[in-house]
Protein backbone atom coordinates (compact mmCIF):
# COMPACT_ATOMS: atom_id res chain seq x y z
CA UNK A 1 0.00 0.00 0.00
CA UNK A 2 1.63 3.64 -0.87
CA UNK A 3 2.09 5.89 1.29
CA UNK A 4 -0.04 9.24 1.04
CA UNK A 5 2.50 11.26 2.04
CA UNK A 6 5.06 10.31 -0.63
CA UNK A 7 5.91 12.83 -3.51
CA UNK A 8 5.58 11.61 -7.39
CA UNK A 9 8.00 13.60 -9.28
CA UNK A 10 7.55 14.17 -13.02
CA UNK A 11 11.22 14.60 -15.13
CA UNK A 12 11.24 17.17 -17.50
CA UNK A 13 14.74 17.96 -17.46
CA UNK A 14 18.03 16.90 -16.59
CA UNK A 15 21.68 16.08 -17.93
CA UNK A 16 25.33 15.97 -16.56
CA UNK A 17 28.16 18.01 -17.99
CA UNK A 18 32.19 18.57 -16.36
CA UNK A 19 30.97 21.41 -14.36
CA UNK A 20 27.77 19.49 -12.88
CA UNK A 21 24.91 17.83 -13.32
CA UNK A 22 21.13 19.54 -12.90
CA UNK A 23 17.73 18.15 -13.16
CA UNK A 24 14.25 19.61 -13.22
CA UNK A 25 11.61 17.67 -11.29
CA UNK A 26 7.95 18.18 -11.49
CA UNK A 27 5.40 17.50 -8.78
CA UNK A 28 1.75 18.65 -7.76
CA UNK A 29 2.39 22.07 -6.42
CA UNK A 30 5.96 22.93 -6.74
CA UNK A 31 9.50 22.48 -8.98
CA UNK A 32 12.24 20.53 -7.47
CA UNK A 33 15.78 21.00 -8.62
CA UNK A 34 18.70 19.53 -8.05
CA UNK A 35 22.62 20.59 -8.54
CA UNK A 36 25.59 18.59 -8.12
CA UNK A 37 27.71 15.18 -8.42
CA UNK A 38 28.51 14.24 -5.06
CA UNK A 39 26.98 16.92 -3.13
CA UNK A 40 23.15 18.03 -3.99
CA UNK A 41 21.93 20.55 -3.67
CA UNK A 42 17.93 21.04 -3.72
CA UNK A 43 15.59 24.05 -4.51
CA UNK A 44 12.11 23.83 -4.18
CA UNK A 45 10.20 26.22 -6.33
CA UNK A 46 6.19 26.43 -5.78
CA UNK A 47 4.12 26.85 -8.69
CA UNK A 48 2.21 29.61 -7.39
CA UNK A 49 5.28 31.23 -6.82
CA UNK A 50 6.65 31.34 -10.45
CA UNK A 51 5.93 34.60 -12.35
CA UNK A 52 7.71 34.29 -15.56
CA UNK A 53 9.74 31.32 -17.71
CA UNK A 54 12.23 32.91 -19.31
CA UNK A 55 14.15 31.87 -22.54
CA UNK A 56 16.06 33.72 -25.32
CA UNK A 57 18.64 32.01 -27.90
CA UNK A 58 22.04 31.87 -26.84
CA UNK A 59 25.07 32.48 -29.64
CA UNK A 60 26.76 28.66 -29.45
CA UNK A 61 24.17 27.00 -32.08
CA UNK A 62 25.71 28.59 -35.37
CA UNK A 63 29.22 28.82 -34.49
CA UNK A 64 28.83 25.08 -33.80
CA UNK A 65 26.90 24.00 -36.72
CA UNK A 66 29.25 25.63 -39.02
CA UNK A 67 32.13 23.76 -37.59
CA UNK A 68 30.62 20.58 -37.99
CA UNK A 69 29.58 21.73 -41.62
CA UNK A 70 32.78 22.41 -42.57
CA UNK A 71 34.50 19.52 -41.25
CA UNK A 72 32.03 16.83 -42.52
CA UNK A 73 32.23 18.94 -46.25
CA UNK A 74 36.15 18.80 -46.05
CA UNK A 75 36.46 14.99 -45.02
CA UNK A 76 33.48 14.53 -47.91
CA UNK A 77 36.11 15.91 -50.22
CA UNK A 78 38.65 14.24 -49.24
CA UNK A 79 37.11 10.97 -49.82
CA UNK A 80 35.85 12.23 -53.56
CA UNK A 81 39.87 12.69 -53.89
CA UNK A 82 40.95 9.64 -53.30
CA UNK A 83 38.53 7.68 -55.01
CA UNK A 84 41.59 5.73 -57.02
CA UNK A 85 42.41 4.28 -54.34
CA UNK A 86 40.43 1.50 -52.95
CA UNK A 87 40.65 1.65 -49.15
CA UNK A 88 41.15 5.78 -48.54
CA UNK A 89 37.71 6.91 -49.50
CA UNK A 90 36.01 4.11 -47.04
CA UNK A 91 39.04 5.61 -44.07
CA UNK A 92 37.57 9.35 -44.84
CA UNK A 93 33.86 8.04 -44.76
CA UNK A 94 34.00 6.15 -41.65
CA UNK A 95 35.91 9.16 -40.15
CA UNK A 96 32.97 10.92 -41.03
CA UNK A 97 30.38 9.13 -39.17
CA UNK A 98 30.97 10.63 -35.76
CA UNK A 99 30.72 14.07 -37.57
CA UNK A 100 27.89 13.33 -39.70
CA UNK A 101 25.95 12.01 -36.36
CA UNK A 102 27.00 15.66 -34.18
CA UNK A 103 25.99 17.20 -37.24
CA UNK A 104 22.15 16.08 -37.48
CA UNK A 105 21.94 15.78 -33.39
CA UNK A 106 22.57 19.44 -34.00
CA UNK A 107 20.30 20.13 -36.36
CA UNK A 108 17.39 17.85 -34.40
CA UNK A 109 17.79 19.94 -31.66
CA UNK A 110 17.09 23.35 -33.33
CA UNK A 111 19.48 25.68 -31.71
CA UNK A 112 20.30 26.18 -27.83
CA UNK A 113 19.08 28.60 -25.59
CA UNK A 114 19.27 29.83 -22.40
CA UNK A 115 16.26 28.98 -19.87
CA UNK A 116 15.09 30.51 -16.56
CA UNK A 117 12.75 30.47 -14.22
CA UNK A 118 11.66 33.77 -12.42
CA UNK A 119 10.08 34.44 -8.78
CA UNK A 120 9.37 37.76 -6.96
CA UNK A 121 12.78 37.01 -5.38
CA UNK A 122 14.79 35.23 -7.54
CA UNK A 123 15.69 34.68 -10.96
CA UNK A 124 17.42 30.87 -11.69
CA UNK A 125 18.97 29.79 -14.50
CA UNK A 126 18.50 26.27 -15.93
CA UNK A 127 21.28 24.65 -16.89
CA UNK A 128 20.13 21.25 -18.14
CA UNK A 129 17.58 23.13 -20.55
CA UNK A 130 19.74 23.79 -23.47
CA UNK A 131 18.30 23.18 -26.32
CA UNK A 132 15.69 25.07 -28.22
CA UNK A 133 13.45 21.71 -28.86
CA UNK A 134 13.75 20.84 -24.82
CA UNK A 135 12.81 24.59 -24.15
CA UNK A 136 9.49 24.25 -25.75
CA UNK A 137 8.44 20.79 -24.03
CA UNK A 138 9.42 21.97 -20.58
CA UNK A 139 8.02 25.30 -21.14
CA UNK A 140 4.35 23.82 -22.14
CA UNK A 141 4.43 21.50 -19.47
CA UNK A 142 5.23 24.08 -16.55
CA UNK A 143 3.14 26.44 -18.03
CA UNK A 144 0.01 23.81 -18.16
CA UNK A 145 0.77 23.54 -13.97
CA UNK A 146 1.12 26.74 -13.58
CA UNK A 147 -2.25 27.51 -14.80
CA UNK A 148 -3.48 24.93 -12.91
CA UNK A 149 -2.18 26.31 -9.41
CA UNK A 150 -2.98 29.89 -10.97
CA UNK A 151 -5.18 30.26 -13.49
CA UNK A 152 -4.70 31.42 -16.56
CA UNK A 153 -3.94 34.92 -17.64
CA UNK A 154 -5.78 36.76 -20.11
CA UNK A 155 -5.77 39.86 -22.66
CA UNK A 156 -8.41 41.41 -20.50
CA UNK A 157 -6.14 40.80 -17.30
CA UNK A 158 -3.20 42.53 -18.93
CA UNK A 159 -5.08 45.64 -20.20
CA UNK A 160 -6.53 46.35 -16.67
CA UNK A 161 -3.22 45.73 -15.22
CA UNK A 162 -1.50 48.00 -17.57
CA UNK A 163 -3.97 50.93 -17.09
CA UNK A 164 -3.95 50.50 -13.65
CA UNK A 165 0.17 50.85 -13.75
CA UNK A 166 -0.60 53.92 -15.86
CA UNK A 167 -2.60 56.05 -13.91
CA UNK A 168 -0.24 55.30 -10.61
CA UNK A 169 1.79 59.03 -10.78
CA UNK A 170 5.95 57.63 -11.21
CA UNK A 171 8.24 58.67 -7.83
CA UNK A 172 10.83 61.11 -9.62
CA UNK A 173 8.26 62.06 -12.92
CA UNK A 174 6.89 65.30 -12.75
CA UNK A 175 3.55 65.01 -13.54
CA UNK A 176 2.10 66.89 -17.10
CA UNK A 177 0.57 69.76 -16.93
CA UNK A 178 -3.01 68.04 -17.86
CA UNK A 179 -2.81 66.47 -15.12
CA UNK A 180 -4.13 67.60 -11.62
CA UNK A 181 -3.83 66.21 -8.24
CA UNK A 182 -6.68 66.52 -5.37
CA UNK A 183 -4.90 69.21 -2.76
């Protein structure tokens, strides 16, 4: 028989690199995520908590696809070369596998990013959310729990939050001269 008071966790993200390893758990009311090898480290984040997921695209995708471009076009080449020979062209094309292989898990993965969650207090970045393809999943399925916990948002929401903002007089804005203020 389970125990009621033990936590399912959902994965939606999580990979190991030299500098550490991160993962991004998700349960019924709240983020879990963990940082570190050896030593973990553990943040809970509750969903009602969360105001924003950030993401923009970071500059390693093209740098990095060009690279690999280059390199499988040049060992290519080099096997259309040597095709008079009849073991050299089969050397260059099964150097070329490994390349090839980076090459389309490169392109699969649509360019990387950099991913965040945001808080009233904190802003965290997410390390083991990289990739443009893995931003998008984790991104629809946070979002879906956060409107769960919070409801969702809408146009009419924003507009009445933004004229609300508007009318509230700026500390260090002198006010126009239209407008008056009760004495």
């Amino acid at each position: 028989m389970p125990d009621s008071t033990t936590l399912h966790y959902q994965k939606l993200a999580g990979r190991g690199s030299i500098s550490g390893n991160q993962g991004l758990y998700l349960a019924n009311d709240h983020l879990l995520i963990t940082d570190g090898y050896y030593k973990q480290r553990y943040r809970r984040l509750y969903l009602k908590d969360i105001q924003a997921l950030i993401w923009c695209p970071s500059s390693g995708y093209v740098p990095v696809a060009v690279m690999l471009c280059i390199t499988v076009g040049a060992l290519f080449l080099g096997s259309l070369t040597s095709l008079h020979d009849p073991i050299l062209p089969w050397f260059y094309f099964c150097i070329n596998i490994p390349f090839m292989l980076m090459l389309a898990s490169h392109l699969y993965q649509a360019g990387s990013v950099e991913f965040g969650l945001q808080t009233s207090v904190q802003t965290i970045k997410l390390d083991c959310v990289a990739s443009l393809r893995k931003a998008r999943k984790v991104e629809q399925q946070i979002t879906k729990a956060v409107e769960a916990i919070q409801g969702s948002l809408t146009d009419r929401d924003l507009v009445e939050y933004h004229n609300h903002t508007q009318s509230i007089p700026q500390p260090g804005k002198r006010p126009s001269t239209s407008q008056t203020y009760p004495s």
